[in-house]
Protein backbone atom coordinates (compact mmCIF):
# COMPACT_ATOMS: atom_id res chain seq x y z
CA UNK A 1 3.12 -24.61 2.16
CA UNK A 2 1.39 -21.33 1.00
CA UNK A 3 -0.98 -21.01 -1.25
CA UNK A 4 -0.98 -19.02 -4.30
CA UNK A 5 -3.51 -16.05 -2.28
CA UNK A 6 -0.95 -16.08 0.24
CA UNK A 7 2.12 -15.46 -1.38
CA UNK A 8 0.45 -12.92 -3.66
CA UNK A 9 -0.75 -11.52 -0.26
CA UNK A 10 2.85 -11.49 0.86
CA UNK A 11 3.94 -9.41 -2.21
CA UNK A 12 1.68 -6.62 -1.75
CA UNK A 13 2.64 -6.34 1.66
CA UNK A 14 5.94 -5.88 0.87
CA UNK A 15 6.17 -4.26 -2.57
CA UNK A 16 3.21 -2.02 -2.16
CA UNK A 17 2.59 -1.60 2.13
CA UNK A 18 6.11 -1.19 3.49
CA UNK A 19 7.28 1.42 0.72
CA UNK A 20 4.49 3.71 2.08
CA UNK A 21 6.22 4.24 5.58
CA UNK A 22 7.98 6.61 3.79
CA UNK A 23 4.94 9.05 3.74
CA UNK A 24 4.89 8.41 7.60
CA UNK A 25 8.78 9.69 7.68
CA UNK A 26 8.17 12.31 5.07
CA UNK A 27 4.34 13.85 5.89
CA UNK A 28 3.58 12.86 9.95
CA UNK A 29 5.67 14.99 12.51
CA UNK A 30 5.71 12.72 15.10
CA UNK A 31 7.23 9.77 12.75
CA UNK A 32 9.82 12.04 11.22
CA UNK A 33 11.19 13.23 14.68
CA UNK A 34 11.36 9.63 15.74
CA UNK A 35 13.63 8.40 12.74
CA UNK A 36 15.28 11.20 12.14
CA UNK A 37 18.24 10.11 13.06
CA UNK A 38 17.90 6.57 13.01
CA UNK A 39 20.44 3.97 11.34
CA UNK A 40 19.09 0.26 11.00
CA UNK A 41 17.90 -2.19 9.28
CA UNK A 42 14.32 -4.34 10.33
CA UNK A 43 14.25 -7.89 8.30
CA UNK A 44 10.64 -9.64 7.71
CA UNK A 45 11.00 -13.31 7.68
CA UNK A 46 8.14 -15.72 6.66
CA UNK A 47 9.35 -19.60 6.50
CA UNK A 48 8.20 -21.57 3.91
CA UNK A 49 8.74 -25.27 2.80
CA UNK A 50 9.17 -23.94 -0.53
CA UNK A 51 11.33 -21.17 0.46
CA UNK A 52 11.67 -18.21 3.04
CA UNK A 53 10.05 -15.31 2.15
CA UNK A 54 11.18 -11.79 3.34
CA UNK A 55 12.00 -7.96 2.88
CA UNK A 56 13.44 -5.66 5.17
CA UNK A 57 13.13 -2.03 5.33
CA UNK A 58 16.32 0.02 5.26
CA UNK A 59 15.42 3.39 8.07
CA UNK A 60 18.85 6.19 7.19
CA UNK A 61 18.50 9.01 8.92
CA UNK A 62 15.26 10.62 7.46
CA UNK A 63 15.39 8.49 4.45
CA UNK A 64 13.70 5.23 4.12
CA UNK A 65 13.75 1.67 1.73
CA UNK A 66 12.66 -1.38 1.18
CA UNK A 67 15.02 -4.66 -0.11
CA UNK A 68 12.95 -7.55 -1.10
CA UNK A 69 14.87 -11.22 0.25
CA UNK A 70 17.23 -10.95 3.45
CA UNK A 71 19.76 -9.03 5.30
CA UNK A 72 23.11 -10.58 6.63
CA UNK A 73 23.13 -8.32 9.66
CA UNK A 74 19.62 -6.34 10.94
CA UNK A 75 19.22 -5.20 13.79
CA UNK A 76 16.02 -6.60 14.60
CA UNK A 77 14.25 -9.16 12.87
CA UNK A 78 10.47 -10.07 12.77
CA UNK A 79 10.31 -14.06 12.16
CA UNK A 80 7.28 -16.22 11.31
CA UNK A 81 6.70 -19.90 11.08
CA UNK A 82 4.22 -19.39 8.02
CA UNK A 83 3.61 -16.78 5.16
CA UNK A 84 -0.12 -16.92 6.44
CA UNK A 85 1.43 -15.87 9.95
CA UNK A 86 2.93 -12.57 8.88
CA UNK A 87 0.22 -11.74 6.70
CA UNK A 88 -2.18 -12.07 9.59
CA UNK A 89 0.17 -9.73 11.38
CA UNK A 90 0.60 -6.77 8.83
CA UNK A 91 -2.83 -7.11 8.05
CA UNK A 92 -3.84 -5.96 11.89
CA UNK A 93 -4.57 -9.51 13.19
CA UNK A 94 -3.28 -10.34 16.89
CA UNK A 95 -0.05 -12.67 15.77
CA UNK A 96 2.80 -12.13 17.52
CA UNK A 97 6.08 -12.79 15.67
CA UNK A 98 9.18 -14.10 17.21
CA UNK A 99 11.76 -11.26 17.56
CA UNK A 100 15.13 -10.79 17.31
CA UNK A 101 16.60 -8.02 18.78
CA UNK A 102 15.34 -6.82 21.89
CA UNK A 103 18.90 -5.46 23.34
CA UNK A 104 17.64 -2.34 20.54
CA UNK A 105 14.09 -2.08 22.91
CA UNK A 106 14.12 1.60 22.02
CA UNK A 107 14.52 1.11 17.95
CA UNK A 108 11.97 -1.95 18.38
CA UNK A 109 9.43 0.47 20.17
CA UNK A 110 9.78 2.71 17.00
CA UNK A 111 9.29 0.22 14.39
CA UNK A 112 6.18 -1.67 16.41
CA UNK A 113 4.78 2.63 16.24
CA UNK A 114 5.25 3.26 13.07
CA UNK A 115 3.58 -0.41 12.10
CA UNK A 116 0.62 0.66 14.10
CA UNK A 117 0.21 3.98 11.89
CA UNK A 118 -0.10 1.46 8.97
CA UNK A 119 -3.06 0.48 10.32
CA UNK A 120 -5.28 3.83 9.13
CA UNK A 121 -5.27 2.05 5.94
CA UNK A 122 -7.21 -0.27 7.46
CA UNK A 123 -11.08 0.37 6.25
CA UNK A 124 -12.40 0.33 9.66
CA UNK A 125 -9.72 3.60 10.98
CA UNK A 126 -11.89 6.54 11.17
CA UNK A 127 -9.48 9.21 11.85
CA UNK A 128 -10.54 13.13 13.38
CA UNK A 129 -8.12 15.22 13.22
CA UNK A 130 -7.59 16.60 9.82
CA UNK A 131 -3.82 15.16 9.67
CA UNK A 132 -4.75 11.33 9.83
CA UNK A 133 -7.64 11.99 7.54
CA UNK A 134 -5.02 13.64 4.99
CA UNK A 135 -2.17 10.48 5.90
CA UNK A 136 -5.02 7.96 5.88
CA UNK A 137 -6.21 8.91 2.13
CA UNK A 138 -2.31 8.82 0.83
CA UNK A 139 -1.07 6.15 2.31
CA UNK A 140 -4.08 4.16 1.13
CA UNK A 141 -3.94 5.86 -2.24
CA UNK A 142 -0.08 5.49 -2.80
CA UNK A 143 -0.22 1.47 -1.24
CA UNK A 144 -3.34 0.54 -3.70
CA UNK A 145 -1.76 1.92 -7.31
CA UNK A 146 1.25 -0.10 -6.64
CA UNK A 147 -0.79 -2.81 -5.29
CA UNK A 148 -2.45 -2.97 -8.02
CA UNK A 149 0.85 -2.98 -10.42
CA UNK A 150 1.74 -6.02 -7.90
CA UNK A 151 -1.55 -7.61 -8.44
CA UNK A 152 -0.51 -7.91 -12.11
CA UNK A 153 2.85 -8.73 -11.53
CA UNK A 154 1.91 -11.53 -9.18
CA UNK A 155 -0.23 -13.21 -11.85
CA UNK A 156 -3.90 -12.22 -10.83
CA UNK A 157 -6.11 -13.98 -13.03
CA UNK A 158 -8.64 -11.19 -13.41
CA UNK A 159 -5.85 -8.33 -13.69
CA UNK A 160 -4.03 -10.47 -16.11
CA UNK A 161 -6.58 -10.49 -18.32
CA UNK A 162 -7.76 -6.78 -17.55
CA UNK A 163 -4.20 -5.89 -18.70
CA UNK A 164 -3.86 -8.14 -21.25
CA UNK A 165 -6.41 -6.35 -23.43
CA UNK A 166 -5.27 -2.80 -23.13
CA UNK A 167 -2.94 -0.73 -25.62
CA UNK A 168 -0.91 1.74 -23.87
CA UNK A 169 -3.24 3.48 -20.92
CA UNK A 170 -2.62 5.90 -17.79
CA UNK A 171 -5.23 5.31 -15.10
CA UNK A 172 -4.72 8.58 -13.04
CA UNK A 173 -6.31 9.21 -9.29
CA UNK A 174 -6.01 12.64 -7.65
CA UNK A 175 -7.49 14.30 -4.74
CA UNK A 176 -8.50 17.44 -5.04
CA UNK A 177 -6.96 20.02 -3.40
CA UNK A 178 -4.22 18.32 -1.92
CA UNK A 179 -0.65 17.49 -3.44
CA UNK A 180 -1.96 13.31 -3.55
CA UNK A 181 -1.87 12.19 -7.06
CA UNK A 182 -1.10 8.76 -8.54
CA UNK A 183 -1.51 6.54 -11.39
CA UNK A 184 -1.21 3.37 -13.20
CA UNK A 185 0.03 2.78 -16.70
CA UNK A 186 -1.04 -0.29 -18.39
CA UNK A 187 -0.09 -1.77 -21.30
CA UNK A 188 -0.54 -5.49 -23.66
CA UNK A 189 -0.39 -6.84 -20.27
CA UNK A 190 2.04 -4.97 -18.55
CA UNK A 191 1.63 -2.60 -15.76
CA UNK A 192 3.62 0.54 -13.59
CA UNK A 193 2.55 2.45 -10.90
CA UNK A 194 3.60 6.15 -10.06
CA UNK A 195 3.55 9.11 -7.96
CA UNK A 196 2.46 12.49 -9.30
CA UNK A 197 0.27 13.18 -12.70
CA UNK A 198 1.44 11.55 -15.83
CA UNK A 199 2.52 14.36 -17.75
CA UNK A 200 3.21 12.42 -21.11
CA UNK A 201 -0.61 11.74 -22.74
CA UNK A 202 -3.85 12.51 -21.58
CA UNK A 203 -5.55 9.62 -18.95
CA UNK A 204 -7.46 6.94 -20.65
CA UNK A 205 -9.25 7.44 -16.93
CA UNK A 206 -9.44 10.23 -14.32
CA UNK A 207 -10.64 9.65 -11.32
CA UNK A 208 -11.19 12.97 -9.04
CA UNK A 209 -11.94 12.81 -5.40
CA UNK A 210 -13.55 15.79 -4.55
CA UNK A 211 -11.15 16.55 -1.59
CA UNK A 212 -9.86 14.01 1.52
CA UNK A 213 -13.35 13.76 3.18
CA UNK A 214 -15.01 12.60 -0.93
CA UNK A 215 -11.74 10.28 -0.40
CA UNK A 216 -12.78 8.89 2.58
CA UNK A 217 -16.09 8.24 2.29
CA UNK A 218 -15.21 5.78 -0.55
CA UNK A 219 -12.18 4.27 1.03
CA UNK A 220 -14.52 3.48 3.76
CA UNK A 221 -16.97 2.31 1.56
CA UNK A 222 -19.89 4.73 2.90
CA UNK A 223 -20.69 5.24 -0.60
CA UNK A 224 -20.16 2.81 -3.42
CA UNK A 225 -18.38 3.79 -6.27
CA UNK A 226 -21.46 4.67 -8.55
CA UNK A 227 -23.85 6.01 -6.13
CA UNK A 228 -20.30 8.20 -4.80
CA UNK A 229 -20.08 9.48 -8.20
CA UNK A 230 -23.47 10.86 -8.12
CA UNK A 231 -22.69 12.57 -4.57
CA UNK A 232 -20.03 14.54 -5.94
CA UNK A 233 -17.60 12.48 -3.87
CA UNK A 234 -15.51 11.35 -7.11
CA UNK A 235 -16.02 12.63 -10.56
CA UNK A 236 -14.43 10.57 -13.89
CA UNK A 237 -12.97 11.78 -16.81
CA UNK A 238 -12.60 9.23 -19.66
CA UNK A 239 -14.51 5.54 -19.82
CA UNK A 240 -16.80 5.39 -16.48
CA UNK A 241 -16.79 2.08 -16.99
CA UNK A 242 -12.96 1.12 -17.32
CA UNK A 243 -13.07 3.39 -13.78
CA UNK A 244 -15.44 1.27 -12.00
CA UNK A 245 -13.43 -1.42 -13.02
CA UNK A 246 -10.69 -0.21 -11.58
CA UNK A 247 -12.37 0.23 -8.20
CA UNK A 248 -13.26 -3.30 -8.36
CA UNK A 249 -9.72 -4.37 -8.12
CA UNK A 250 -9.02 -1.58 -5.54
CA UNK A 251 -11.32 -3.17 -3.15
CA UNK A 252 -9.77 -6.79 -4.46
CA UNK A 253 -6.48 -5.34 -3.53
CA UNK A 254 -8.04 -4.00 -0.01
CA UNK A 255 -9.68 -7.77 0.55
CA UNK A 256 -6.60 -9.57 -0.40
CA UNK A 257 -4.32 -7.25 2.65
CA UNK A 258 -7.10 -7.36 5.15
């Protein structure tokens, strides 16, 4: 049966990780030409003696979703005999999952690509070229504020508490120069996630990344939060303390899916 890490493990990789192949479809060439006129449906399936656990991602020519529980008819489906099992998989570990599906070997070559380019979130992808730098910080950036939402939602003991304390708060990240903002609104224990700057009060919390490389160098974790703020690579307006906080359950969140 799985434990309590794993299933909360499961939930961020499907509330948080598969909603951001959409930035793959909407901001990476190559993925948008690929699905572009794609029609399917790709079901996630992790057995449990307590129950099955699954999502599967909804690909509509150009547009993209994700529908927690099951699908009566996908067209392929990834199947595995534990929770542990698929989180070892979407969290870049060698598991194979049985598959279902192969008469679609073209659509299944697709999916297994477009899986793969999850994997610059991972903290060890170094990207070059200034296009997987940009999708690397965004996808990680967009995954991690609704992880973090999930992390709450999935009963966390240290980000129920965090929460619990909190009147109404917007914890806003941004990245200078670019169009990647996102934020987190907490409140008496209760938590949402969004794209975009809050527009409706002033952040509690601001943090600034001084550009995708400043983004980077953090997400990697070649400079810690505090020293990083002294770089320049990340400046804070608000409570510096509430945002190292923060980054403490951003690199929980980056533990727990790795």
């Amino acid at each position: 049966m799985a434990t309590q890490r794993e299933l909360l493990a499961a939930r961020l990789f499907t509330y948080a990780v598969f909603p951001v192949i959409r930035v793959l479809l909407n901001d990476d060439p190559g993925t948008k030409k690929k699905f572009s006129n794609i029609q399917a449906k790709v079901q996630f399936l992790a057995k449990d003696p307590a129950g099955n656990i699954g999502a599967f991602l909804v690909f509509d020519n150009g547009e993209f979703s994700v529908t927690q529980g099951f699908c009566e008819k996908p067209d392929i489906t990834f199947s595995f005999p534990s929770v542990k099992k698929m989180n070892d998989m979407l969290g870049g570990k060698p598991v194979l999952p049985g598959i279902k599906g192969f008469g679609k070997l073209g659509l299944l070559i697709k999916v297994f690509g477009v899986l793969l380019k999850l994997k610059l979130m991972m903290p060890t992808a170094r990207p070059k070229d200034e296009l997987n730098k940009y999708l690397k910080v965004k996808l990680a950036l967009y995954m991690v504020s609704t992880a973090l939402s999930q992390l709450n939602k999935g009963g966390e003991e240290n980000m129920l508490k965090w929460t619990a304390k909190q009147p109404d708060r917007i914890y806003q990240i941004s990245v200078e120069g670019t169009d990647i903002a996102v934020y987190l609104r907490v409140k008496a224990g209760n938590s949402k996630a969004g794209r975009g700057f809050y527009t409706r009060k002033r952040p509690f919390v601001h943090m600034k990344f001084s550009g995708i490389d400043g983004a980077i160098a953090i997400l990697l974790k070649d400079a810690e939060f505090v020293p990083a703020v002294a770089k320049g690579y990340v400046s804070v307006e608000g409570a510096p303390e509430y945002a190292a906080q923060l980054n403490d359950f951003m690199q929980r969140v980056q533990a727990i899916t790795t």
